[in-house]
C-alpha atoms as a PDB file:
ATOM      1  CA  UNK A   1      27.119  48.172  33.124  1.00  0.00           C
ATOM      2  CA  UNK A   2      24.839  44.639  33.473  1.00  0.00           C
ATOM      3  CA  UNK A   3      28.461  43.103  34.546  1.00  0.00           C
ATOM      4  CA  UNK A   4      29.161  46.063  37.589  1.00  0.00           C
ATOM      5  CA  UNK A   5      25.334  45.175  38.532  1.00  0.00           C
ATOM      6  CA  UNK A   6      25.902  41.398  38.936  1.00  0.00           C
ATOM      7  CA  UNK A   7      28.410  41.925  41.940  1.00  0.00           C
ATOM      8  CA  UNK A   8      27.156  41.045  44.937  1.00  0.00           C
ATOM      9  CA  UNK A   9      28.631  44.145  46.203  1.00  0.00           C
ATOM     10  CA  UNK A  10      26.703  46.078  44.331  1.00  0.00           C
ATOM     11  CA  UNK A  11      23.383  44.636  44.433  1.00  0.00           C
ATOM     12  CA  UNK A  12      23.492  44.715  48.039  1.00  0.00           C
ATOM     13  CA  UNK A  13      24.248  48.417  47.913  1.00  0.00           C
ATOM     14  CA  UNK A  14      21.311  49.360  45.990  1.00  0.00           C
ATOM     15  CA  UNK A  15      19.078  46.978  47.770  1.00  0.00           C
ATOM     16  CA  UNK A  16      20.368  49.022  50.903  1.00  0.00           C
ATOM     17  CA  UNK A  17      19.521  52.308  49.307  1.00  0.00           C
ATOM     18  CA  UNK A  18      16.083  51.456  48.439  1.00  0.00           C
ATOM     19  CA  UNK A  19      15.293  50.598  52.029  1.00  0.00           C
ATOM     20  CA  UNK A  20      17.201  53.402  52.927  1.00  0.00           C
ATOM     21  CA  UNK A  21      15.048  55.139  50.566  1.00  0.00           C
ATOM     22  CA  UNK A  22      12.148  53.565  52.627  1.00  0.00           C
ATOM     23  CA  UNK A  23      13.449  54.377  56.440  1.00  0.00           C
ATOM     24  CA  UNK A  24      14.103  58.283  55.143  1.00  0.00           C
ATOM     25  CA  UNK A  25      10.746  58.869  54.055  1.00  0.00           C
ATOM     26  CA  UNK A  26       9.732  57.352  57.367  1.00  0.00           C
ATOM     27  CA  UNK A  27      12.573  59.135  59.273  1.00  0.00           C
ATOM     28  CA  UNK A  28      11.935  62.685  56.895  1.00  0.00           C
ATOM     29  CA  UNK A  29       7.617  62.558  57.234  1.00  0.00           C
ATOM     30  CA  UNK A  30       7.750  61.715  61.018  1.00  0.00           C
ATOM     31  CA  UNK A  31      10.489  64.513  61.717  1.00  0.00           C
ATOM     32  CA  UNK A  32       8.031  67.414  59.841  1.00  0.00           C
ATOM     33  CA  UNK A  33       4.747  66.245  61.285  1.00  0.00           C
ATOM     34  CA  UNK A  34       6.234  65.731  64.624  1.00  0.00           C
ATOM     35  CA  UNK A  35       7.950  68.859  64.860  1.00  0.00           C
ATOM     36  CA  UNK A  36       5.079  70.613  63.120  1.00  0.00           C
ATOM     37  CA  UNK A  37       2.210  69.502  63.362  1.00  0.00           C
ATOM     38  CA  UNK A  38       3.070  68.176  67.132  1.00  0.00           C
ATOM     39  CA  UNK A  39       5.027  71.264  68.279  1.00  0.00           C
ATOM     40  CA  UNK A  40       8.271  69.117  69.471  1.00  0.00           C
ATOM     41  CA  UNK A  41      11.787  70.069  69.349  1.00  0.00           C
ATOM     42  CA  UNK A  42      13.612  69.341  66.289  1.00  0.00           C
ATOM     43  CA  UNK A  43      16.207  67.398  68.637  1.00  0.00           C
ATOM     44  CA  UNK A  44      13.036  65.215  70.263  1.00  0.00           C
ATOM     45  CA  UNK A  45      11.970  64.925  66.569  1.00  0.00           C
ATOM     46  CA  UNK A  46      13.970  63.958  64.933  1.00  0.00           C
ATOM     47  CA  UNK A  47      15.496  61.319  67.557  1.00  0.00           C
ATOM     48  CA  UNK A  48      11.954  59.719  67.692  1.00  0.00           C
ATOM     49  CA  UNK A  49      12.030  59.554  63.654  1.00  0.00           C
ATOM     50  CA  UNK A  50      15.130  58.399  63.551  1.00  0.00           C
ATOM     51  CA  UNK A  51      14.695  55.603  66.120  1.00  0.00           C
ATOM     52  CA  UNK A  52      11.510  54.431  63.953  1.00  0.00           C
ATOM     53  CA  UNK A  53      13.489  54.583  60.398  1.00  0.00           C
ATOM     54  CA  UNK A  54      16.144  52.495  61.829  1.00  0.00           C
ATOM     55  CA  UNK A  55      13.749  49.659  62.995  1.00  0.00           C
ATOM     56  CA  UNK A  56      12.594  49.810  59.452  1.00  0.00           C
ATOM     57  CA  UNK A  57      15.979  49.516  58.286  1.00  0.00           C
ATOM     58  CA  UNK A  58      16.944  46.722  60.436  1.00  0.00           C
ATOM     59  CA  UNK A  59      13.899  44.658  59.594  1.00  0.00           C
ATOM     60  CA  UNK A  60      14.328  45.202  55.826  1.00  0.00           C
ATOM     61  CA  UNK A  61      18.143  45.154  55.144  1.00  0.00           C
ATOM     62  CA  UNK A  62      17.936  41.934  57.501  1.00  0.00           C
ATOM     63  CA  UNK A  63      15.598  39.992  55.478  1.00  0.00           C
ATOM     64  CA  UNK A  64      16.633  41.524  51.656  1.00  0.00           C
ATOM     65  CA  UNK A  65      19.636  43.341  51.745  1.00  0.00           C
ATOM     66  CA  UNK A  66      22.108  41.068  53.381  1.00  0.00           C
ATOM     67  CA  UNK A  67      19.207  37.737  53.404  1.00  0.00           C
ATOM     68  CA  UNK A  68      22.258  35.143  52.640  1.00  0.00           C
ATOM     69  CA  UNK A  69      24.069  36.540  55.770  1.00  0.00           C
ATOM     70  CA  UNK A  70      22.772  34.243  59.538  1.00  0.00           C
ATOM     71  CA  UNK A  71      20.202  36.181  61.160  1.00  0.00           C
ATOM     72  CA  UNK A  72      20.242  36.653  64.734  1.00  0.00           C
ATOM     73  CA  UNK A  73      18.113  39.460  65.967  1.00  0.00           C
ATOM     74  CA  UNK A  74      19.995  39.773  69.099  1.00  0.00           C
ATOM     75  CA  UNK A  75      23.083  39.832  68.142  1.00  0.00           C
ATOM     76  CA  UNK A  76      22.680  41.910  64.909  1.00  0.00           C
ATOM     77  CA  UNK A  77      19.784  44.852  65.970  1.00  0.00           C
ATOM     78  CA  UNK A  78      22.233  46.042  68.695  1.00  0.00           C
ATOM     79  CA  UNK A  79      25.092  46.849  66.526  1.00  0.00           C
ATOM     80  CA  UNK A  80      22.654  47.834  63.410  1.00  0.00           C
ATOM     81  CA  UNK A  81      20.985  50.558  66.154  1.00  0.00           C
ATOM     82  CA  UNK A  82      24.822  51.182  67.329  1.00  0.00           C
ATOM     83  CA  UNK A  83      26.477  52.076  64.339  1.00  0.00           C
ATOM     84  CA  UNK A  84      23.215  53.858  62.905  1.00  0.00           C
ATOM     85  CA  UNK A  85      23.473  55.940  66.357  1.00  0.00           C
ATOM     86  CA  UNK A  86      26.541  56.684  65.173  1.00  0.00           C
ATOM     87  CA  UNK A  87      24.928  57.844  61.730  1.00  0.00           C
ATOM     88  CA  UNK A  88      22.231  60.095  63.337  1.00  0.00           C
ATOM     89  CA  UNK A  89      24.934  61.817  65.582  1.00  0.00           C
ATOM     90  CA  UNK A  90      26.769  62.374  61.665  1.00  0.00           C
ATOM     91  CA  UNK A  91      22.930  63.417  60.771  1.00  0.00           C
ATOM     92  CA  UNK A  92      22.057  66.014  63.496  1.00  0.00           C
ATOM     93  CA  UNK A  93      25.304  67.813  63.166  1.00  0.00           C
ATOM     94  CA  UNK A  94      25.702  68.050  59.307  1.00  0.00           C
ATOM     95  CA  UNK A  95      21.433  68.906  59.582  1.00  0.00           C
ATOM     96  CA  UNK A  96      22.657  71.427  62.567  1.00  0.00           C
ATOM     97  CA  UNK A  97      25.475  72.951  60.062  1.00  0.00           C
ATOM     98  CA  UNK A  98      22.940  72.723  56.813  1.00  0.00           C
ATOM     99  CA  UNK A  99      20.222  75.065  58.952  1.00  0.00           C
ATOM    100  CA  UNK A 100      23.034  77.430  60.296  1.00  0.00           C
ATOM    101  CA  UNK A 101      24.342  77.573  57.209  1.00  0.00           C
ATOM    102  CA  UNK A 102      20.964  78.293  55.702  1.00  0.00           C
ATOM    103  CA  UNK A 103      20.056  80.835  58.104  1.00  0.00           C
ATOM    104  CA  UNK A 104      23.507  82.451  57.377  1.00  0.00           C
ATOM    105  CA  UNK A 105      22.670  82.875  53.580  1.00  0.00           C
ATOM    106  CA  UNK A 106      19.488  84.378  54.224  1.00  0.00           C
ATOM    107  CA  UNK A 107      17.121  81.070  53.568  1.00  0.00           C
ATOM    108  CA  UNK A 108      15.289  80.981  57.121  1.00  0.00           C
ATOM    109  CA  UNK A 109      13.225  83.575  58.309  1.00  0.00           C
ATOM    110  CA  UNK A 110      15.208  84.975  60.984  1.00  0.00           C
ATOM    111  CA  UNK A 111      18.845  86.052  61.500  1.00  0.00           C
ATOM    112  CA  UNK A 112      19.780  84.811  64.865  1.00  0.00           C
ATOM    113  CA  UNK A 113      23.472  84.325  66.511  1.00  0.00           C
ATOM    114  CA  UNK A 114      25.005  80.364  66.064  1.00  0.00           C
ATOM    115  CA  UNK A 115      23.881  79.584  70.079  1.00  0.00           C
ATOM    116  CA  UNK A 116      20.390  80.863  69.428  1.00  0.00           C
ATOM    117  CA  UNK A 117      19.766  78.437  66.249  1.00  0.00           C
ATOM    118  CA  UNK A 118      21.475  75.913  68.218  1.00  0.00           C
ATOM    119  CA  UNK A 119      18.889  76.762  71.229  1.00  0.00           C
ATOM    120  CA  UNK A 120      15.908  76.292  68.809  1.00  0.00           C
ATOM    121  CA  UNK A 121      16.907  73.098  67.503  1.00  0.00           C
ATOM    122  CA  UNK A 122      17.283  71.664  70.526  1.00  0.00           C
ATOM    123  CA  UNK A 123      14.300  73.230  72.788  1.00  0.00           C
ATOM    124  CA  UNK A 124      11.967  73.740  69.786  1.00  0.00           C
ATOM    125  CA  UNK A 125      11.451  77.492  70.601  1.00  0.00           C
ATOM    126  CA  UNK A 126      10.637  79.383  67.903  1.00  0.00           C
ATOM    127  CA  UNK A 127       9.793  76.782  65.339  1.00  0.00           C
ATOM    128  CA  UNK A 128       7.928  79.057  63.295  1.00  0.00           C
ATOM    129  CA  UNK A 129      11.236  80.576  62.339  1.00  0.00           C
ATOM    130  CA  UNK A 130      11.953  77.330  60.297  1.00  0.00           C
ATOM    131  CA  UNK A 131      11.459  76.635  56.491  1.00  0.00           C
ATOM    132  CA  UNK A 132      10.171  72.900  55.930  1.00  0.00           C
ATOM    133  CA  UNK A 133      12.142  73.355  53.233  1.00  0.00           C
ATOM    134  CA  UNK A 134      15.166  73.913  54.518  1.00  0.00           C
ATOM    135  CA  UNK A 135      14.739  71.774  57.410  1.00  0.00           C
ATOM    136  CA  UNK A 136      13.932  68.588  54.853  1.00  0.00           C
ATOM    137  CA  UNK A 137      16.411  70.355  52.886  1.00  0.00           C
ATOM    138  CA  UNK A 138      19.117  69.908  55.419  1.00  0.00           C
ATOM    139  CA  UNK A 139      17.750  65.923  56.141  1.00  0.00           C
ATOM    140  CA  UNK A 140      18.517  65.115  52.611  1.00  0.00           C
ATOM    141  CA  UNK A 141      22.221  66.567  52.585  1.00  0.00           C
ATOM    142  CA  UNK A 142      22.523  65.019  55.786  1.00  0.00           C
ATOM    143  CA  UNK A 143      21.061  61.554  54.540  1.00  0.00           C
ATOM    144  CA  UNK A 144      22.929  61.512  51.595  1.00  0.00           C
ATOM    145  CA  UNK A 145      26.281  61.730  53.626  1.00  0.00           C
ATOM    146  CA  UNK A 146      25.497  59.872  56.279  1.00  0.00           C
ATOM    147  CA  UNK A 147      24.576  56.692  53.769  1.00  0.00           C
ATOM    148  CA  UNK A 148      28.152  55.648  53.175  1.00  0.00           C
ATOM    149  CA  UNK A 149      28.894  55.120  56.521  1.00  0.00           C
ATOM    150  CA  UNK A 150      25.497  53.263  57.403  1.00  0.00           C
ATOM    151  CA  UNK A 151      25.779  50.945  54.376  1.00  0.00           C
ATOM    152  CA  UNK A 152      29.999  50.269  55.086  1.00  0.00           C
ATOM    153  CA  UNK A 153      29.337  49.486  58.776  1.00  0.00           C
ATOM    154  CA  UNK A 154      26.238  47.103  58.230  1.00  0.00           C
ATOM    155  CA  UNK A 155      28.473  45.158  55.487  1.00  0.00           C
ATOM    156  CA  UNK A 156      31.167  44.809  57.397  1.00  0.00           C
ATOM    157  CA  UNK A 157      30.373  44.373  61.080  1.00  0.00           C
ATOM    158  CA  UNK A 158      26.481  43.914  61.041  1.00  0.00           C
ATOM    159  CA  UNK A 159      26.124  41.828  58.728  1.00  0.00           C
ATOM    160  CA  UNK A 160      29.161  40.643  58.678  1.00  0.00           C
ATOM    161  CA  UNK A 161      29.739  37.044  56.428  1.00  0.00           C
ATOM    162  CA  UNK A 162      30.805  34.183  58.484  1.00  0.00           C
ATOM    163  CA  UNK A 163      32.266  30.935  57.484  1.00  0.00           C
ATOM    164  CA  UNK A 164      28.769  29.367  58.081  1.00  0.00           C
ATOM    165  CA  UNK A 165      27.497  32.169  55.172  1.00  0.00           C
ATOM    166  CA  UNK A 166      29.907  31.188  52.698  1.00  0.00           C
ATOM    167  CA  UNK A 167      32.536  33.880  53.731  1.00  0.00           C
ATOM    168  CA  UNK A 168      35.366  33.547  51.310  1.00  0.00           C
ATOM    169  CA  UNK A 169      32.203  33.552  48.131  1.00  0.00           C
ATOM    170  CA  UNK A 170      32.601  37.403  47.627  1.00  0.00           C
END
């Protein structure tokens, strides 16, 4: 176990998950008190959450995660927001399936058609027919998928090694 831990590889991946760990509880608290407490749309939301967790993510995995790797900020923050656009488009729609899904088993407080669920996430009509529960509920599925692909793009194309990082010493 101490040997799988000293690979670079895998250091960086839990270093990765503990700041992921960070930008979720950022991305997760802003989505409930913004769509709660603030009345917005679960779309609205959870796109302004999401856009704050990934700054948080960039600034952190930048200067810990992947710190032996050059560091240009405008170069790397484009394709770190890119490819985690890419995750939060994976997010919404496995968090869009997790609520339907939830709503079809009887978990939400209403039994509406597919299109009408849909309708609420995106307008934010009809918000008091959400569970926190099952709305953080479906973040955390979501999140939990969605972290493979965040961590394997920022590796490989991110943060990328280049012969200047010592590419050919993992």
């Amino acid at each position: 176990m101490l040997s799988l831990l000293q690979r670079p590889g895998v250091r960086q991946l839990i270093k990765f998950c503990l700041v992921g760990l960070s930008s979720f509880m950022i991305d997760a608290g802003l989505l409930y008190w913004l769509h709660f407490n603030i009345g917005l749309s679960v779309a609205v939301a959870g796109t302004l959450s999401f856009l704050c967790a990934v700054t948080n993510g960039y600034f952190w995995n930048s200067r810990w995660t992947f710190q032996d790797r050059q560091r240009d900020a405008k170069k790397q923050y484009p394709k770190f927001l890119a490819t985690n656009v890419v995750g939060w488009g994976l997010n919404l729609t496995i968090m869009t399936s997790a609520i339907v899904l939830a709503m079809r088993l009887g978990m939400m407080h209403t039994h509406r058609e597919t299109s009408e669920i849909l309708q609420i996430i995106a307008t934010g009509q009809g918000k008091s027919e959400f569970s926190p529960f099952v709305l953080l509920g479906a973040k955390v599925v979501a999140t939990v998928i969605v972290v493979a692909w965040n961590f394997t793009a920022a590796r490989l194309w991110t943060f990328k090694k280049t012969a200047s990082d010592g590419a050919d010493s993992e």
